[in-house]
Protein backbone atom coordinates (compact mmCIF):
# COMPACT_ATOMS: atom_id res chain seq x y z
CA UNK A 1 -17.71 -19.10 9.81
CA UNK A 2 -18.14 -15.91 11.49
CA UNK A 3 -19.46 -17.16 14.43
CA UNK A 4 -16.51 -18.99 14.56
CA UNK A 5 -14.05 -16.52 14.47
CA UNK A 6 -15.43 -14.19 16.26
CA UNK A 7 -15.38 -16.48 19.21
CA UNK A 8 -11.87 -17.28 18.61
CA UNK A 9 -10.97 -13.77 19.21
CA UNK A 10 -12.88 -13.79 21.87
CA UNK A 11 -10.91 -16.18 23.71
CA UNK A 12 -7.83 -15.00 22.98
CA UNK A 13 -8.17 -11.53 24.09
CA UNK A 14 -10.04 -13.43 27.43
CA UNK A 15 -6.81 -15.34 27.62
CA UNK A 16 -4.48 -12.55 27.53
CA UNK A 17 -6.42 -10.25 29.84
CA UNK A 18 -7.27 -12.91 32.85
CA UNK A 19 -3.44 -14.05 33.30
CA UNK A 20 -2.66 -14.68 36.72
CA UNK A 21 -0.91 -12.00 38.78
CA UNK A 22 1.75 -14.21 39.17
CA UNK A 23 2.51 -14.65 35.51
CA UNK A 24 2.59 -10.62 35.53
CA UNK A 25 5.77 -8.45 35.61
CA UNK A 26 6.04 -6.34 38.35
CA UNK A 27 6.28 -3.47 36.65
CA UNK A 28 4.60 -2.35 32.91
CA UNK A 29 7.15 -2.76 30.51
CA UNK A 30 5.67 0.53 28.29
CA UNK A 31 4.38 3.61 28.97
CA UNK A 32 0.88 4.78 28.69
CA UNK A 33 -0.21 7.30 26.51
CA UNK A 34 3.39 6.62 23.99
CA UNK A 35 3.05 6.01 20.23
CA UNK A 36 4.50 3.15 18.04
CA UNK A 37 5.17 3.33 14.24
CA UNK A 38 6.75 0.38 12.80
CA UNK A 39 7.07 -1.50 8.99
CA UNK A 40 6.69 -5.26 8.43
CA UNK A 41 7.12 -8.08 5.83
CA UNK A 42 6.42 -11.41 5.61
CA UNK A 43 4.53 -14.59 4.10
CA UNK A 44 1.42 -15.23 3.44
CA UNK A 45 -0.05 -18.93 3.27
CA UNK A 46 -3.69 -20.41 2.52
CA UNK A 47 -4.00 -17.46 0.19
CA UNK A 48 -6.57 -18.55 -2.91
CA UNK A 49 -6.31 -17.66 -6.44
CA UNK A 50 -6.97 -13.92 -6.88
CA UNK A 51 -9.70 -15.37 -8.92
CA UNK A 52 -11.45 -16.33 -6.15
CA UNK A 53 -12.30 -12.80 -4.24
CA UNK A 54 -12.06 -10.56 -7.88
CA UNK A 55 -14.66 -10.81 -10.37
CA UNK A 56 -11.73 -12.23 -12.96
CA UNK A 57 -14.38 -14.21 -14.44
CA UNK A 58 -16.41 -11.03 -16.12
CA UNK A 59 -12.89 -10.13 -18.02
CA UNK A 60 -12.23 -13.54 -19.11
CA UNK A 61 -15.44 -13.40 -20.81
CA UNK A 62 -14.95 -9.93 -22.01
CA UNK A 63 -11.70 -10.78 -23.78
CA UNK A 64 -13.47 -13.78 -25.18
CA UNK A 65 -15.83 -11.70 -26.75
CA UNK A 66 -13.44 -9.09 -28.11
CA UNK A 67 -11.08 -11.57 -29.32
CA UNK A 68 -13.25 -14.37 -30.43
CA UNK A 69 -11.21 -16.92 -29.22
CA UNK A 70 -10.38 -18.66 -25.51
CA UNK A 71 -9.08 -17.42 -22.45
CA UNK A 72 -6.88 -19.35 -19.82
CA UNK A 73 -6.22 -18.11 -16.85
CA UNK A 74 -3.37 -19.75 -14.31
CA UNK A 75 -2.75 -17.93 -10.83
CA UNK A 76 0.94 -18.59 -10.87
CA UNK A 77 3.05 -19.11 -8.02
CA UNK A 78 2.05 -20.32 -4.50
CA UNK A 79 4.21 -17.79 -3.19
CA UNK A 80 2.59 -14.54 -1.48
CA UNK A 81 4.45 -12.13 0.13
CA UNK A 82 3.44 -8.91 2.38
CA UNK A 83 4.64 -5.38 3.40
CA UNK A 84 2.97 -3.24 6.20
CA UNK A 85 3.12 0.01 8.26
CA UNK A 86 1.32 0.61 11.42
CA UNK A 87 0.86 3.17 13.74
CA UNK A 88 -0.24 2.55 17.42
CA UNK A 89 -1.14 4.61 20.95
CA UNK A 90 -0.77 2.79 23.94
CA UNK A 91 -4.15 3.67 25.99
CA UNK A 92 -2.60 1.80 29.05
CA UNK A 93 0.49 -0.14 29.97
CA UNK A 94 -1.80 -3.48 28.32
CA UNK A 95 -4.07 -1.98 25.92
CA UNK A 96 -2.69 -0.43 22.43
CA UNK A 97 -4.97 0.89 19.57
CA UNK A 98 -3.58 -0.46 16.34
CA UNK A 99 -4.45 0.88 13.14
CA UNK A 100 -2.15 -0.90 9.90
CA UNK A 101 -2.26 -1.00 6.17
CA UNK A 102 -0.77 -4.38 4.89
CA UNK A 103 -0.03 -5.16 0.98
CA UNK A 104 -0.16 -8.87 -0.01
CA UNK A 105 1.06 -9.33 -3.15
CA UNK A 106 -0.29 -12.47 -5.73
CA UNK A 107 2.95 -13.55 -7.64
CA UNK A 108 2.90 -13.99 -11.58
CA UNK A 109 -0.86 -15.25 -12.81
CA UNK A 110 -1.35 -14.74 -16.82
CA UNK A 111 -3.68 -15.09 -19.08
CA UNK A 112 -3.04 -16.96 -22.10
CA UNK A 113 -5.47 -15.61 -25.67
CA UNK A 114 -5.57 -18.01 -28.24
CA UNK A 115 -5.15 -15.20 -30.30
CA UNK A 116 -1.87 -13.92 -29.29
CA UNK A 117 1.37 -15.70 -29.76
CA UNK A 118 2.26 -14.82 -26.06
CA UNK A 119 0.41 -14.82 -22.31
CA UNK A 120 -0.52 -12.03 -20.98
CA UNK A 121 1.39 -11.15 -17.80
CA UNK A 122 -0.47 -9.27 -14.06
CA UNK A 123 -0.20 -7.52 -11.42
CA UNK A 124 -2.63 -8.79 -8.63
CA UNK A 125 -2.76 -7.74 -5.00
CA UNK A 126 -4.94 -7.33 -1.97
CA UNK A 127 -4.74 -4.14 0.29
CA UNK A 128 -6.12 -4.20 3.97
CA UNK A 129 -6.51 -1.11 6.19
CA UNK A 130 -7.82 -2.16 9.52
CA UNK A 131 -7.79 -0.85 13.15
CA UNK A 132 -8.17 -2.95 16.14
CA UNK A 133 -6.86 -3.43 20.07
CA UNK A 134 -3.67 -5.05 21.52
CA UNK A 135 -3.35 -6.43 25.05
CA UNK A 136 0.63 -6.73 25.53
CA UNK A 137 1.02 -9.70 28.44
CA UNK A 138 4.17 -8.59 30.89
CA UNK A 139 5.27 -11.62 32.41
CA UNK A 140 8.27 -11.77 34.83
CA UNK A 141 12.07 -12.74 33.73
CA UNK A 142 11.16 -12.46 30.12
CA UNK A 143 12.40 -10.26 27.59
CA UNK A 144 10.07 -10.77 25.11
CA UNK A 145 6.48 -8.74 25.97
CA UNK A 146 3.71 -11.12 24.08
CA UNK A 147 0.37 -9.73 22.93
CA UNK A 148 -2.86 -11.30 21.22
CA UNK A 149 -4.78 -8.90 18.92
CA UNK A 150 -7.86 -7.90 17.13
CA UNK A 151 -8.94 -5.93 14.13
CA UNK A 152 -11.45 -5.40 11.27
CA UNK A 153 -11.80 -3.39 7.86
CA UNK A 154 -11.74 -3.15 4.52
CA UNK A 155 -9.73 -4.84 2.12
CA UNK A 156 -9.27 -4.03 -1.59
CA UNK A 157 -8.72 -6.59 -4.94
CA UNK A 158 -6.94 -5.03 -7.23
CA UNK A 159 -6.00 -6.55 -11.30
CA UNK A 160 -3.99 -4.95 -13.30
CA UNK A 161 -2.60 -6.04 -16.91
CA UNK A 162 0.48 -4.63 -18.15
CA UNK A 163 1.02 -2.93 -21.37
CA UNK A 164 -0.12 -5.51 -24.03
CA UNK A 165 -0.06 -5.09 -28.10
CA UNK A 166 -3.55 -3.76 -28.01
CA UNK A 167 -4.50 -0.82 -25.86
CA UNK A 168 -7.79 -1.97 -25.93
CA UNK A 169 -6.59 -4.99 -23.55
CA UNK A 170 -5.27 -2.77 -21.04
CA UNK A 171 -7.57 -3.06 -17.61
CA UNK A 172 -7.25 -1.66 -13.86
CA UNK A 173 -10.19 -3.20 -11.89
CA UNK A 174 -11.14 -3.37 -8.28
CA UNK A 175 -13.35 -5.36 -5.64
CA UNK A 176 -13.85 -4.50 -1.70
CA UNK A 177 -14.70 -6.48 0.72
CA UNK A 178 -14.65 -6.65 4.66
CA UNK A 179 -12.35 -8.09 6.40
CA UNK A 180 -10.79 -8.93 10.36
CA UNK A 181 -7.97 -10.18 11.34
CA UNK A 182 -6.86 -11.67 15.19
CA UNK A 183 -3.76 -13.53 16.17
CA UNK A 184 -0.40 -12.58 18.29
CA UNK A 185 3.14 -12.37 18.53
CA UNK A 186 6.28 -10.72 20.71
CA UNK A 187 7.92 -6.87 21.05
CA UNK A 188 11.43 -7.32 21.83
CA UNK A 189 12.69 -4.40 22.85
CA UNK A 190 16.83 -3.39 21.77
CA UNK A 191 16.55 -0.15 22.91
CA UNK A 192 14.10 2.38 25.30
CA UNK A 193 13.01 3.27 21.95
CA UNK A 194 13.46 0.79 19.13
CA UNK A 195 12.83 -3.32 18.93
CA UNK A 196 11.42 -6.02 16.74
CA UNK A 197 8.39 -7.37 16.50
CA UNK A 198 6.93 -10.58 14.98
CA UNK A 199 3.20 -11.94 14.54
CA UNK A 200 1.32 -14.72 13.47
CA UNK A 201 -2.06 -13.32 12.27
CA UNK A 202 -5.64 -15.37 10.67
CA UNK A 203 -6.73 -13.32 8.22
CA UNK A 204 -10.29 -13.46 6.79
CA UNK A 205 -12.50 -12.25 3.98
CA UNK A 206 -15.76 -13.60 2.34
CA UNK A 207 -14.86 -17.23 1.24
CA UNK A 208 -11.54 -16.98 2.19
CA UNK A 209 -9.11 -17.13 5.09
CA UNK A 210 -5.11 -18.05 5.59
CA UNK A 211 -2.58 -17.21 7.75
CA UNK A 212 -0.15 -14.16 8.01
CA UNK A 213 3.43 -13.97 9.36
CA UNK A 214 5.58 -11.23 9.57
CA UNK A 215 8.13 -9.43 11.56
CA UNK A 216 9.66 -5.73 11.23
CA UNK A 217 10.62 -3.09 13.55
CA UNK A 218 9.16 -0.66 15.66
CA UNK A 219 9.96 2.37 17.10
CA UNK A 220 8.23 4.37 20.20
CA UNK A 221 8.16 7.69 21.19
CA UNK A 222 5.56 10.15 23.74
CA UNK A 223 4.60 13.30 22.78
């Protein structure tokens, strides 16, 4: 699998970086040695079960054990949804350094004790902090300045129950794991300063890997 993507990226950066001239504006649409800052949110889909990528399975059998009786666990909702900040310094008028911090969010999973009357209700959520390279692809009459991208770090699985009936139940664990990222998307710029931006990203960690859109603002300044 990581042979895979790695290639992948691979070929998209190649892509973006041997356009022909004549798909090139004439002149760079951003200025080197600038800085970007910008927030995001978005979707996320092909997520697993936080289940899958947090050792859930060692509570489950904890709580067993303290309560004597069984333990059911349901993820909840399909639904993930994601917030991120980035920050970004354009080394030339192609190449940006990207570092971001991206929340996704796992919607509603419970678990259900045989010995209480009602489930207990989570909070579960993945946090990735990555850095990585842009190329930004000026091509003429176009508004829109694409880019394909690349980036790895760390990612962190967090549970956390709520306040239950018995302190005892209360629990704040975490897992790490590495993680990359690669994909694209379009800067459309509504001022010299200020524009929108949207992305599709794939998104991968050990034995699992889905797809990321978002879309935000941006704003860019020099020094």
């Amino acid at each position: 699998m990581n042979v895979k993507f790695g290639l992948a990226c691979a070929v998209l950066l190649a892509w973006g970086m041997f356009q022909p001239d004549s798909l090139r504006a004439q002149q760079p649409t951003v200025q080197e040695r600038s800085f970007e800052a910008a927030v995001s949110a978005g979707f996320s889909g092909g997520v697993g079960s936080v289940d899958k990528f947090t050792d859930l399975a060692a509570l489950i059998a904890d709580l067993q054990t303290l309560t004597g009786g069984s333990v059911t666990f349901d993820p909840g909702s399909n639904s993930k949804w994601n917030l991120g900040v980035s920050g970004g310094y354009q080394i030339t008028p192609e190449f940006m350094a990207i570092g971001e911090i991206v929340k996704t969010r796992m919607v509603n999973p419970t678990l259900t004790l045989s010995s209480l009357p009602i489930p207990l209700q989570f909070k579960a959520g993945l946090l990735e902090t990555t850095g990585g390279i842009q190329y930004q692809i000026p091509i003429k009459n176009l508004k829109v300045t694409p880019f394909v991208a690349f980036a790895i770090g760390a990612a962190r699985s967090n549970v956390s129950l709520k306040a239950s009936p018995f302190k005892v139940l209360d629990v704040n664990f975490s897992n790490y794991h590495f993680t990359e990222n690669f994909g694209g998307g379009g800067r459309l710029h509504l001022s010299k300063s200020w524009g929108v931006r949207s992305e599709l990203k794939i998104v991968h960690i050990p034995h699992e890997t889905w797809v990321r859109i978002a879309g935000g603002i941006f704003y860019q300044f020099s020094r």
